[in-house]
Each structure stands twice: as C-alpha cells, then as structure tokens.
PDB file of N, CA and C in Angstrom:
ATOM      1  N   UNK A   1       1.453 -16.694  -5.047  1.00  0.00           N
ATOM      2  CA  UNK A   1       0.963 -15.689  -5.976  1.00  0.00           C
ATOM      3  C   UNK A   1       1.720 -14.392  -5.735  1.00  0.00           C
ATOM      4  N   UNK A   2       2.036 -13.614  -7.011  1.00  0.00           N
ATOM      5  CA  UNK A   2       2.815 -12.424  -6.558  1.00  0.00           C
ATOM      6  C   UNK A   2       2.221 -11.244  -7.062  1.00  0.00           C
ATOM      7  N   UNK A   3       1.676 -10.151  -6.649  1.00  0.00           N
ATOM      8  CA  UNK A   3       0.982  -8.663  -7.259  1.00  0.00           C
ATOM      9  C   UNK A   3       1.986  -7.956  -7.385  1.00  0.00           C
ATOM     10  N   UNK A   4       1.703  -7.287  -7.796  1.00  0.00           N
ATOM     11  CA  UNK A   4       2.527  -5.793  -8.182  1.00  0.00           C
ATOM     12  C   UNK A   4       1.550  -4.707  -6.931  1.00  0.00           C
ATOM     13  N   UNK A   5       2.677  -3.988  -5.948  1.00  0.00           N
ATOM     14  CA  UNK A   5       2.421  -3.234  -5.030  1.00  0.00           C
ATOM     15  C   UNK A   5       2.538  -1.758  -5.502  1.00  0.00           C
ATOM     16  N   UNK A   6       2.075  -0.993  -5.611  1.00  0.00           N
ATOM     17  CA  UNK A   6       2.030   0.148  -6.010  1.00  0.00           C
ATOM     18  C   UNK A   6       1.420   1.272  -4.704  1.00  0.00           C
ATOM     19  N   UNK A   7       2.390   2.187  -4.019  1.00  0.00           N
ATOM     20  CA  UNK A   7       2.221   2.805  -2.938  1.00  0.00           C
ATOM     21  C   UNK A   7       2.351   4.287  -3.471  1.00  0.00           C
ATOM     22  N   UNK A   8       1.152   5.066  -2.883  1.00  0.00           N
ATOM     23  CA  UNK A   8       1.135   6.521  -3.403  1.00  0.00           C
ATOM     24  C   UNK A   8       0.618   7.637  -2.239  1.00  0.00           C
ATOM     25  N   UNK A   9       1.038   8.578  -2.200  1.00  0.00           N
ATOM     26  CA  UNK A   9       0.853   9.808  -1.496  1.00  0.00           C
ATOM     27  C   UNK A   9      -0.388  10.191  -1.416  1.00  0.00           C
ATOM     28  N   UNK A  10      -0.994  10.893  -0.781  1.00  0.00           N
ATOM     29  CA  UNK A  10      -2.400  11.364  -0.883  1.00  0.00           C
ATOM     30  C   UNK A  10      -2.779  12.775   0.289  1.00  0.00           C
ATOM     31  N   UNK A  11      -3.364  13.711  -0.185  1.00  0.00           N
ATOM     32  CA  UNK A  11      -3.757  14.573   0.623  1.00  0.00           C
ATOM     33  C   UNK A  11      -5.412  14.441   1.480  1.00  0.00           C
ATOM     34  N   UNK A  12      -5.920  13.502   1.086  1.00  0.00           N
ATOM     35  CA  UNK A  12      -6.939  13.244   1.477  1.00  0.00           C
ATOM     36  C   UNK A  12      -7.430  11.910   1.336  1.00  0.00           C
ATOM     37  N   UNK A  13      -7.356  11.458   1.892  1.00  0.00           N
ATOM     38  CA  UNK A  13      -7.595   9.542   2.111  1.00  0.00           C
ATOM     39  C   UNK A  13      -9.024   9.494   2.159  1.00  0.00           C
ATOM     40  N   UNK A  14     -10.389  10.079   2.693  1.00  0.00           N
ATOM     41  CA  UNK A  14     -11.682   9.853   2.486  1.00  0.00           C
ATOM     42  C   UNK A  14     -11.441   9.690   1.041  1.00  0.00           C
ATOM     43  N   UNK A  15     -11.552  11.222   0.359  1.00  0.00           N
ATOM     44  CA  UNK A  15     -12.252  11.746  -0.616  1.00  0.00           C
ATOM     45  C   UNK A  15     -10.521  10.508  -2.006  1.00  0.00           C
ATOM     46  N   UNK A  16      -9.681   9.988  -1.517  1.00  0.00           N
ATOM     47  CA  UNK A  16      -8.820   9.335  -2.736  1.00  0.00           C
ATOM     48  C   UNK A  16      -9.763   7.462  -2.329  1.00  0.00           C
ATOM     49  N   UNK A  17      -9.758   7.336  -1.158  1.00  0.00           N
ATOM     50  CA  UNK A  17     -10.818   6.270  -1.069  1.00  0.00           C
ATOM     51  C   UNK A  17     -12.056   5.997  -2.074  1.00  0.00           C
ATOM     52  N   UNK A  18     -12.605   7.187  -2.290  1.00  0.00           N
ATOM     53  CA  UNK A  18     -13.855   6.518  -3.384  1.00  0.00           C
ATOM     54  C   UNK A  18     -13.568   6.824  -4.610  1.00  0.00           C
ATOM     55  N   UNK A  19     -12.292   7.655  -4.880  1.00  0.00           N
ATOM     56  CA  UNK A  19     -11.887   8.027  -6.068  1.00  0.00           C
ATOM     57  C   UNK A  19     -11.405   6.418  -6.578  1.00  0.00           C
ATOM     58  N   UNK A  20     -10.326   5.778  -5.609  1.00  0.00           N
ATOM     59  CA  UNK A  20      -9.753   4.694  -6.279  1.00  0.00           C
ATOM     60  C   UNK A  20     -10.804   3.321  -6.443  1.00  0.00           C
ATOM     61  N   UNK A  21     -11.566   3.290  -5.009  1.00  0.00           N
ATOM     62  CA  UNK A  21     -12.327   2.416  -5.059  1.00  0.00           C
ATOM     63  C   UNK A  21     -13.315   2.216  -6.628  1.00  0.00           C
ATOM     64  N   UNK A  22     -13.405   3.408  -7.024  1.00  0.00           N
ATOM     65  CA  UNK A  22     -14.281   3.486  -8.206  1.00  0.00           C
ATOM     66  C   UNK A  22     -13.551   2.838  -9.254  1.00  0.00           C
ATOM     67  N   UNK A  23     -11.819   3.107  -9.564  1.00  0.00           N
ATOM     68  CA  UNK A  23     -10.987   3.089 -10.466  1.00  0.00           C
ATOM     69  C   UNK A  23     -11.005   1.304 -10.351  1.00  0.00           C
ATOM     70  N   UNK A  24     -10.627   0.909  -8.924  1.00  0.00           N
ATOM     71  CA  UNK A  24     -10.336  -0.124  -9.253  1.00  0.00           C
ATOM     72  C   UNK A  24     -11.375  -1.364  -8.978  1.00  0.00           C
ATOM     73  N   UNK A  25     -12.645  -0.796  -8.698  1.00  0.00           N
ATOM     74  CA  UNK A  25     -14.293  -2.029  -9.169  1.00  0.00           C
ATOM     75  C   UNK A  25     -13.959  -2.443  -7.489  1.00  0.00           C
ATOM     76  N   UNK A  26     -13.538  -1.888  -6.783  1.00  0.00           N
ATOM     77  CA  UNK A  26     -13.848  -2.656  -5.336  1.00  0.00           C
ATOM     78  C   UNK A  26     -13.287  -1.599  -4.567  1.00  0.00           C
ATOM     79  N   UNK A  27     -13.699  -1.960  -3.174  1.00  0.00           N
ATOM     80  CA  UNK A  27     -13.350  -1.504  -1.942  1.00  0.00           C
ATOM     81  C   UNK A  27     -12.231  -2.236  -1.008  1.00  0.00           C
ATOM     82  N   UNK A  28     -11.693  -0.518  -0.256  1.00  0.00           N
ATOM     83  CA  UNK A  28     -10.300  -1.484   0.178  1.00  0.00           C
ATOM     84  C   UNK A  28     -10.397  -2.406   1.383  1.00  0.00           C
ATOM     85  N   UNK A  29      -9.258  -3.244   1.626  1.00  0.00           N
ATOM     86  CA  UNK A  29      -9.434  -4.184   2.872  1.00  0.00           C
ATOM     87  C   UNK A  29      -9.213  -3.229   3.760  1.00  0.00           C
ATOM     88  N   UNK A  30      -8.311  -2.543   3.967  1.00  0.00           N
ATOM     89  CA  UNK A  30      -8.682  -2.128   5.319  1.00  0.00           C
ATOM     90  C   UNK A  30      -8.346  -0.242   5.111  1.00  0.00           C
ATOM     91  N   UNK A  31      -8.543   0.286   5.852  1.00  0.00           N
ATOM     92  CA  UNK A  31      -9.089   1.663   6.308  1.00  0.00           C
ATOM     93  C   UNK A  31      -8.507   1.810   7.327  1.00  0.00           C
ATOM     94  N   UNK A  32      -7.684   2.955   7.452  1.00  0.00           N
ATOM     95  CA  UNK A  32      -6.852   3.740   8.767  1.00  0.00           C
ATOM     96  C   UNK A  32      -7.945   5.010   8.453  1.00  0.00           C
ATOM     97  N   UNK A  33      -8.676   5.886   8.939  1.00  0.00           N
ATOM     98  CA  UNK A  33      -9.432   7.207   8.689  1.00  0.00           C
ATOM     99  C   UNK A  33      -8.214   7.944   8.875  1.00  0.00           C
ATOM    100  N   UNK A  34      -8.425   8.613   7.544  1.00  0.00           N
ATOM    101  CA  UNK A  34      -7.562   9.738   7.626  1.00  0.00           C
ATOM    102  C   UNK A  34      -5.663   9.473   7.103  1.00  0.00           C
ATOM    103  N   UNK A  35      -5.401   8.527   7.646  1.00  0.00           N
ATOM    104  CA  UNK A  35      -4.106   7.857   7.385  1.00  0.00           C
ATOM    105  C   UNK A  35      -3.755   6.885   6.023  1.00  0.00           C
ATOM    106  N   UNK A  36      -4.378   5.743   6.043  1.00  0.00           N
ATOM    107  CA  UNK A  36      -4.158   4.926   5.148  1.00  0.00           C
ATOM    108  C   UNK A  36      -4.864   4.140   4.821  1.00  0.00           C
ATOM    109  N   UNK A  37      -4.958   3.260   2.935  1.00  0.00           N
ATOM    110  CA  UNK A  37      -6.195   2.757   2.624  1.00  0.00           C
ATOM    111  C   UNK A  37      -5.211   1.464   2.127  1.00  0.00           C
ATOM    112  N   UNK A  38      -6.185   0.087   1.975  1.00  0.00           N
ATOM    113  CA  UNK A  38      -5.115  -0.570   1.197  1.00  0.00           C
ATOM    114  C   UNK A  38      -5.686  -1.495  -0.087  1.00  0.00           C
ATOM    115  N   UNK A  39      -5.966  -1.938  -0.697  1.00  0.00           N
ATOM    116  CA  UNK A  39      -6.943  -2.460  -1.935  1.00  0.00           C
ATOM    117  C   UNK A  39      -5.990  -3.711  -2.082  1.00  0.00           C
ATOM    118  N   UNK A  40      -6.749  -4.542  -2.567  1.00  0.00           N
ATOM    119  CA  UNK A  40      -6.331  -5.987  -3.296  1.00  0.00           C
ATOM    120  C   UNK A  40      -7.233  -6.568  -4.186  1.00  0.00           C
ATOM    121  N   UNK A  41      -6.649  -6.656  -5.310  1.00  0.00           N
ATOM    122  CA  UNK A  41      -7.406  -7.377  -6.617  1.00  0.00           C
ATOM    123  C   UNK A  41      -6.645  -8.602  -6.580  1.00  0.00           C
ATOM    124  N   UNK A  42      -7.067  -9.323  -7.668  1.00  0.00           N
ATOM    125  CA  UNK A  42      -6.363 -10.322  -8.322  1.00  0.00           C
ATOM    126  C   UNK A  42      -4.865 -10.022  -8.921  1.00  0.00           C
ATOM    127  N   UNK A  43      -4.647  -8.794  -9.185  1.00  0.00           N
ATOM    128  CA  UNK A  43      -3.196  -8.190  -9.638  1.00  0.00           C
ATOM    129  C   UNK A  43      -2.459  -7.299  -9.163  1.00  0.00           C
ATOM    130  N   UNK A  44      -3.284  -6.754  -8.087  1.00  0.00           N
ATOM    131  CA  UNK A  44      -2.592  -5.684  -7.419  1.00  0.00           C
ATOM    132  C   UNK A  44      -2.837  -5.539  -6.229  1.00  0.00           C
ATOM    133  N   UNK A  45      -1.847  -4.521  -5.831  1.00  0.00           N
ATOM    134  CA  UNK A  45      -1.666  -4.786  -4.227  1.00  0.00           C
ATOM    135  C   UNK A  45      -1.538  -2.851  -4.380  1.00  0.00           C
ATOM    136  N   UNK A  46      -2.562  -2.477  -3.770  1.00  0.00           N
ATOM    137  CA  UNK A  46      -2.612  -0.727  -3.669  1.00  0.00           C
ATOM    138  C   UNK A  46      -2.709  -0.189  -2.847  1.00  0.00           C
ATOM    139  N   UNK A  47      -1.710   0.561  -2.252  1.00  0.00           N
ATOM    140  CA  UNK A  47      -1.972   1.119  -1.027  1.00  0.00           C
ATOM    141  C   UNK A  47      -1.476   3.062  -1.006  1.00  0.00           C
ATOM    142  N   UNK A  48      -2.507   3.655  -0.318  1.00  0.00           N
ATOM    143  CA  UNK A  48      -2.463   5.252  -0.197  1.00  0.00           C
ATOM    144  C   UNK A  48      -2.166   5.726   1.352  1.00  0.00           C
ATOM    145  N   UNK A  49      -1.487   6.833   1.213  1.00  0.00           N
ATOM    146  CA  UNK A  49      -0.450   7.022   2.582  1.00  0.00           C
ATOM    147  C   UNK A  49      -1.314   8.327   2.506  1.00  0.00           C
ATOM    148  N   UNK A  50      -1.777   9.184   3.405  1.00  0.00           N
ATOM    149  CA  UNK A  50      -1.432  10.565   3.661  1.00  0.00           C
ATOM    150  C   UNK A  50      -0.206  10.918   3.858  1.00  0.00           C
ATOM    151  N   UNK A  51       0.129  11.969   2.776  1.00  0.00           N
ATOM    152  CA  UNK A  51       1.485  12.510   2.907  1.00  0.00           C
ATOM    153  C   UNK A  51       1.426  13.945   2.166  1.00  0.00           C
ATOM    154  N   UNK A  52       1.174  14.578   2.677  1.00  0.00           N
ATOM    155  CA  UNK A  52       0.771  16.844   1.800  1.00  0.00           C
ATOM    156  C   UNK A  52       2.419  16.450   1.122  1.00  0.00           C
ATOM    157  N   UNK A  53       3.287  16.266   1.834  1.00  0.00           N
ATOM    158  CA  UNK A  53       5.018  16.666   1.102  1.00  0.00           C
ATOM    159  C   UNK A  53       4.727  15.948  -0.330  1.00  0.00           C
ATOM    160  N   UNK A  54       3.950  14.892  -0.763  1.00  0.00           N
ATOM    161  CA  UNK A  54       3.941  13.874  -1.672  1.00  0.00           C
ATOM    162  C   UNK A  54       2.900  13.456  -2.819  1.00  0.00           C
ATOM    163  N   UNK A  55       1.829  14.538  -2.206  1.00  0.00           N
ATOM    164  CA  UNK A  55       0.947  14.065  -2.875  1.00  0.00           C
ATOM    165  C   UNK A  55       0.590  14.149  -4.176  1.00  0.00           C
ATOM    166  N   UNK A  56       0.075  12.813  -4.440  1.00  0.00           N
ATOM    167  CA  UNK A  56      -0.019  12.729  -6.237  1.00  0.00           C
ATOM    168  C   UNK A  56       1.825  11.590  -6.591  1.00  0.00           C
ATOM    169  N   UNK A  57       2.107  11.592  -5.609  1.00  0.00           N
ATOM    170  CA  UNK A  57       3.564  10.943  -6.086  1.00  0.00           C
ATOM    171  C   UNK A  57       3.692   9.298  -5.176  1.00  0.00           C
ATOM    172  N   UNK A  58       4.666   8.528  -6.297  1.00  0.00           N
ATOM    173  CA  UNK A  58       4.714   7.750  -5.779  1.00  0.00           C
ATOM    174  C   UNK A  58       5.699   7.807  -4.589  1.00  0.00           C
ATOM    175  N   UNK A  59       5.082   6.787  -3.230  1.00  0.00           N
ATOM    176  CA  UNK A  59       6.240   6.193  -2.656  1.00  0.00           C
ATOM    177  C   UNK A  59       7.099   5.266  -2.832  1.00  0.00           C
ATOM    178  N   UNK A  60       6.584   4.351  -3.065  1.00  0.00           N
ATOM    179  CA  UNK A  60       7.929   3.175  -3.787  1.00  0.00           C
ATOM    180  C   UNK A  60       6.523   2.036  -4.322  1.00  0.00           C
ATOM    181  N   UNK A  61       7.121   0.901  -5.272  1.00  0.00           N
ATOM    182  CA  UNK A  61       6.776  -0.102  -5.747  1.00  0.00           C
ATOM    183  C   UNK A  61       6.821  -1.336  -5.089  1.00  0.00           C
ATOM    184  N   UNK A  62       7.044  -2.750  -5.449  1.00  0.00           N
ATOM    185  CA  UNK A  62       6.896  -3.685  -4.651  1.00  0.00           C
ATOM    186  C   UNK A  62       6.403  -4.873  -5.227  1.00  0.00           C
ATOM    187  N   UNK A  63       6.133  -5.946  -4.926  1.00  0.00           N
ATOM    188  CA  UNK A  63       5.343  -6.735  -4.944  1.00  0.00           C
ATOM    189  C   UNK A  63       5.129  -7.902  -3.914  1.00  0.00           C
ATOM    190  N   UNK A  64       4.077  -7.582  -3.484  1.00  0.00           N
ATOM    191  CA  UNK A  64       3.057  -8.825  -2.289  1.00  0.00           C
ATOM    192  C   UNK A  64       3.527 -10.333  -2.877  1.00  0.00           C
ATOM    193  N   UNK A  65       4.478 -10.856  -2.349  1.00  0.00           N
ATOM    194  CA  UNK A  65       5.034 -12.323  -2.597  1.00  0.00           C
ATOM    195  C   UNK A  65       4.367 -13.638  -1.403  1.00  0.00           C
ATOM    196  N   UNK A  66       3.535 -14.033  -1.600  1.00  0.00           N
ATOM    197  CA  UNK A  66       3.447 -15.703  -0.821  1.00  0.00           C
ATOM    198  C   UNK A  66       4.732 -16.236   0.055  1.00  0.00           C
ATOM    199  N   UNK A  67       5.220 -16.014  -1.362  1.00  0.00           N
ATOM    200  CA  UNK A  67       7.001 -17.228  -0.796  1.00  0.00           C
ATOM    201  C   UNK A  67       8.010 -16.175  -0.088  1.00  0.00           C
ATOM    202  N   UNK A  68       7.796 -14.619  -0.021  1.00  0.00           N
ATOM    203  CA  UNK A  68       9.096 -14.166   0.403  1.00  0.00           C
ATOM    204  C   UNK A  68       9.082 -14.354   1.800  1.00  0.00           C
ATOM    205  N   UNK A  69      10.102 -14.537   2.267  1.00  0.00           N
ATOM    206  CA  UNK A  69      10.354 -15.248   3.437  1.00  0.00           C
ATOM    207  C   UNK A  69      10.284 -13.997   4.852  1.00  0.00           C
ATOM    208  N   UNK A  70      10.586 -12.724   4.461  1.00  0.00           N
ATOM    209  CA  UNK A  70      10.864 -11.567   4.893  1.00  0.00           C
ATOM    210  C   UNK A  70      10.977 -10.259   4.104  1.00  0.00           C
ATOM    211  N   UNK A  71      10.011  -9.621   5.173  1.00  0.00           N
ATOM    212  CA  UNK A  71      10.246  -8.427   4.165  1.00  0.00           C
ATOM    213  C   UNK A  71      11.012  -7.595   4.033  1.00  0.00           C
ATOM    214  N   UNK A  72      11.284  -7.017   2.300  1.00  0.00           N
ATOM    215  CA  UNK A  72      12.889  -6.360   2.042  1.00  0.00           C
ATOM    216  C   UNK A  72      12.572  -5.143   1.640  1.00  0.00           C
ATOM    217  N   UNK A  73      13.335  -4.390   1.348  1.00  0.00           N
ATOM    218  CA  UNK A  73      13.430  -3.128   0.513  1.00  0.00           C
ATOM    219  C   UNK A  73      14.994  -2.806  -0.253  1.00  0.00           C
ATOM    220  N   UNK A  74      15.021  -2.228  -1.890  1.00  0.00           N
ATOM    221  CA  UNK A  74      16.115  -1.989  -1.923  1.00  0.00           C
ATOM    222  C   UNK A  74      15.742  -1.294  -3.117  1.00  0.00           C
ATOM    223  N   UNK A  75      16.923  -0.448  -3.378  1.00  0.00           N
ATOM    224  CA  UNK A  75      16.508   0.488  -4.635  1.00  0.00           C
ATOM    225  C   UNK A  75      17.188   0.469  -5.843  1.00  0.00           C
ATOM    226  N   UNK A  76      16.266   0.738  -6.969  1.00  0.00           N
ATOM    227  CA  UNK A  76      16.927   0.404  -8.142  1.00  0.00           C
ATOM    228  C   UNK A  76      17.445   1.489  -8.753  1.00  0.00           C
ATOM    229  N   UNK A  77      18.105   1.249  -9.668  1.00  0.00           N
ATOM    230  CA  UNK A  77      18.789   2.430 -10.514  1.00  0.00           C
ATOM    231  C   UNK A  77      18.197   3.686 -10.741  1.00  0.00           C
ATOM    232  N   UNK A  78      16.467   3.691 -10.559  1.00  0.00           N
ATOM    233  CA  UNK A  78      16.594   5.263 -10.717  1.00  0.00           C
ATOM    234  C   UNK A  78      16.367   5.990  -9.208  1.00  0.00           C
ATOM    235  N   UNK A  79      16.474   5.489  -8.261  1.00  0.00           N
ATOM    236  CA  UNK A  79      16.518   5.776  -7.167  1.00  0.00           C
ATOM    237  C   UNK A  79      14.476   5.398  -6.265  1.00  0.00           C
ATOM    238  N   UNK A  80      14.048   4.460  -7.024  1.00  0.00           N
ATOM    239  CA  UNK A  80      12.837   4.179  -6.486  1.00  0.00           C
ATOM    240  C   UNK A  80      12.767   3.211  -5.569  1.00  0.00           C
ATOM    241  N   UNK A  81      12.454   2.935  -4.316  1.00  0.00           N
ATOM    242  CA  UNK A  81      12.454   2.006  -3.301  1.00  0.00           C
ATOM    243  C   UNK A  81      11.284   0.671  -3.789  1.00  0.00           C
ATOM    244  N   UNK A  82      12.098  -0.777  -3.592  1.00  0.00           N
ATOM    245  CA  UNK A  82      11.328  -1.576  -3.981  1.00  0.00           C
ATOM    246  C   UNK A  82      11.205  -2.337  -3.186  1.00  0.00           C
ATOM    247  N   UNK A  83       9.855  -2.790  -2.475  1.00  0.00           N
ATOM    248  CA  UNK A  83       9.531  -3.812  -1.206  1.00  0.00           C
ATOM    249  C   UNK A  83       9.146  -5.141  -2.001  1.00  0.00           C
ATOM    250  N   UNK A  84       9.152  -5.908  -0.709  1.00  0.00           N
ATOM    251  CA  UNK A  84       9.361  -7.374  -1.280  1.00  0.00           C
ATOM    252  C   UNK A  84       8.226  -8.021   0.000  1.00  0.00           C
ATOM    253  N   UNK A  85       7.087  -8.327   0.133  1.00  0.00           N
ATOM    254  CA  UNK A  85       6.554  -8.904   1.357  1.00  0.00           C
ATOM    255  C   UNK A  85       5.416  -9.858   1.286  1.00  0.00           C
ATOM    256  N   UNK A  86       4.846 -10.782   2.310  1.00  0.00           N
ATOM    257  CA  UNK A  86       3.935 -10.888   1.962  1.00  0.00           C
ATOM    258  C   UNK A  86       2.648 -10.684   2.391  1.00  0.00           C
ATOM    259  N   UNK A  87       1.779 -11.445   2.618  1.00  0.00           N
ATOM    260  CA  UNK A  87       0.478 -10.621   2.623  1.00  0.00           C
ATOM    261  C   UNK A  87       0.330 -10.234   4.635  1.00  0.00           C
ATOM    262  N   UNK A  88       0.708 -11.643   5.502  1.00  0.00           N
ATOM    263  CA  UNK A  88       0.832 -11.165   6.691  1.00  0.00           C
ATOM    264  C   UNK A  88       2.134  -9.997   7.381  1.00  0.00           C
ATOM    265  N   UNK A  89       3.101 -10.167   6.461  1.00  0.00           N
ATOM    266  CA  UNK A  89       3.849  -9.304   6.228  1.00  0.00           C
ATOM    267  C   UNK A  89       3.796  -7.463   6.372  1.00  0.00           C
ATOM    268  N   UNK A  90       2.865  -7.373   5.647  1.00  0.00           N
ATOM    269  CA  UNK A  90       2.439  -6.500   5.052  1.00  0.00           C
ATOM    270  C   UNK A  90       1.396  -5.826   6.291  1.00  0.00           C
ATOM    271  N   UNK A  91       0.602  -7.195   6.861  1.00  0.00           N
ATOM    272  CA  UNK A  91      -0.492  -6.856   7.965  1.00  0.00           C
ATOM    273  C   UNK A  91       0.330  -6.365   9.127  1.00  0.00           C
ATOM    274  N   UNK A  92       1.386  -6.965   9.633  1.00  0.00           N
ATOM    275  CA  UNK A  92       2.619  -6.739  10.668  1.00  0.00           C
ATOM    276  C   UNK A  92       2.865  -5.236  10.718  1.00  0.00           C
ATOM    277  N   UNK A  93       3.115  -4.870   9.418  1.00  0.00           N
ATOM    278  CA  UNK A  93       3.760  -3.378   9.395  1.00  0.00           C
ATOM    279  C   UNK A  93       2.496  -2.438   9.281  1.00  0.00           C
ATOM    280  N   UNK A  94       1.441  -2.977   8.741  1.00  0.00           N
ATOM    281  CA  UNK A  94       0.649  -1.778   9.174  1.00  0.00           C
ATOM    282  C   UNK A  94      -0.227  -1.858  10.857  1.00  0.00           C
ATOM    283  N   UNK A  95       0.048  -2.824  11.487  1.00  0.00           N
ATOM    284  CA  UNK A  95       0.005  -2.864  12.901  1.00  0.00           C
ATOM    285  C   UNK A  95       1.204  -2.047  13.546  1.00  0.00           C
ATOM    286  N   UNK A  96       2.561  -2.408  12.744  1.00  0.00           N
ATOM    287  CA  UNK A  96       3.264  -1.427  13.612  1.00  0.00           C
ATOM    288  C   UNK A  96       2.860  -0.143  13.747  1.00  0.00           C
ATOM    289  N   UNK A  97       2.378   0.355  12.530  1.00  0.00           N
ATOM    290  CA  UNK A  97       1.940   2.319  12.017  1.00  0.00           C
ATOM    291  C   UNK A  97       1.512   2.307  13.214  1.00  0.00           C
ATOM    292  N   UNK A  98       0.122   1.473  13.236  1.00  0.00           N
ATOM    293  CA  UNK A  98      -1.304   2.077  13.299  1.00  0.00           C
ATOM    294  C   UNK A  98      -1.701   0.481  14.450  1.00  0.00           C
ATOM    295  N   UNK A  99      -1.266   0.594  15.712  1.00  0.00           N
ATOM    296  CA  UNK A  99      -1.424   0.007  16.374  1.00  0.00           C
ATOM    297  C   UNK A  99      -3.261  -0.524  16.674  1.00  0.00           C
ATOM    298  N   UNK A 100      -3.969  -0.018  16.227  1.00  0.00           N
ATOM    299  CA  UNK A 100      -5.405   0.327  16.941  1.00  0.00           C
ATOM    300  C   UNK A 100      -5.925  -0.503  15.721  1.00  0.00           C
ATOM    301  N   UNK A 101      -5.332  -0.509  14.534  1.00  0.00           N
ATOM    302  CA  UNK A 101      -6.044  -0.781  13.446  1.00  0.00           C
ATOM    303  C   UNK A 101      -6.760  -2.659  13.280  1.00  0.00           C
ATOM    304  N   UNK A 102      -7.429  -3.003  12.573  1.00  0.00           N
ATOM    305  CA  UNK A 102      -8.302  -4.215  12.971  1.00  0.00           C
ATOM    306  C   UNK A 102      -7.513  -5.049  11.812  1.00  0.00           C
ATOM    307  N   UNK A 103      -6.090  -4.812  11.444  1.00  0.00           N
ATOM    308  CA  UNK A 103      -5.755  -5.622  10.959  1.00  0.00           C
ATOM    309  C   UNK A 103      -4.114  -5.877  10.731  1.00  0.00           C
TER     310      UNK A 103
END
C-alpha cells in the first residue's frame, strides 16, 4: 500500500495536535511532546515537526511505500525534497530523532 506523506513545520505541536487531529477524524500514532506528531489514515501519512524558521510551511512530500526497499530522498524540479519509505522505515528514523520515543 502506498500514502501520500505530507511533512509540515509547526510552532506549537500541543495546540497543531488537536488542530489536525480534528481535521483529519483521528488521533496521531505517535507523539514526541513538544517535537513531533505523526497521523495515519487510509491515505495519508502526516507528520508535524517543530520548526519557528518554518512554520506553516512545508518540509518535503513523500510517500509511505510497503515495497520500498530503503529509504530515499531526492528533489524535484521545483526544488521540494521527496522521501520514499516505509512504514518501519519511517519508525527507524524517528527513533534515530528521538531516541526515548515508544516507537
């Protein structure tokens, strides 16, 4: 199965937590306080960074792939970074961040 990853800036991760949770009919899988949130539907793969330099902007796009073998990044013509990963993938690198985190 493949989502569309959509990664965005945020000045406040509580208070963008119940903002999105509302937007998108659920709550996220996992929770960094303060740092990072991450959501999964049936179509999407959403994740919010604290970042003041960024906020309100995207970080790059993506999509959560089953089959990709490893995860990539590369950028397209208008200069937007595009990841390629999959779902344990994805768990790997936010263990690297956020060593403490329960997932």
């Amino acid at each position: 199965m493949k989502r569309i990853h959509i990664a965005i800036g945020v000045a406040d991760v509580l208070k963008s937590v119940d903002d999105y949770s509302r937007r998108l009919e659920c709550k996220p899988e996992v929770v960094i306080p303060n740092e990072y949130a991450l959501w999964r539907t049936p179509s999407i793969n959403f994740s919010i960074r604290r970042d003041e330099k960024n906020t309100g902007k995207l970080r790059h796009l993506g999509w959560e792939d089953d089959s990709a073998p490893k995860f990539t990044q590369e950028i397209d013509v208008n200069g937007i970074a595009w990841e390629n990963f999959s779902r344990d993938q994805q768990a790997d690198e936010i263990k690297t961040f956020w060593p403490d985190s329960k997932r």
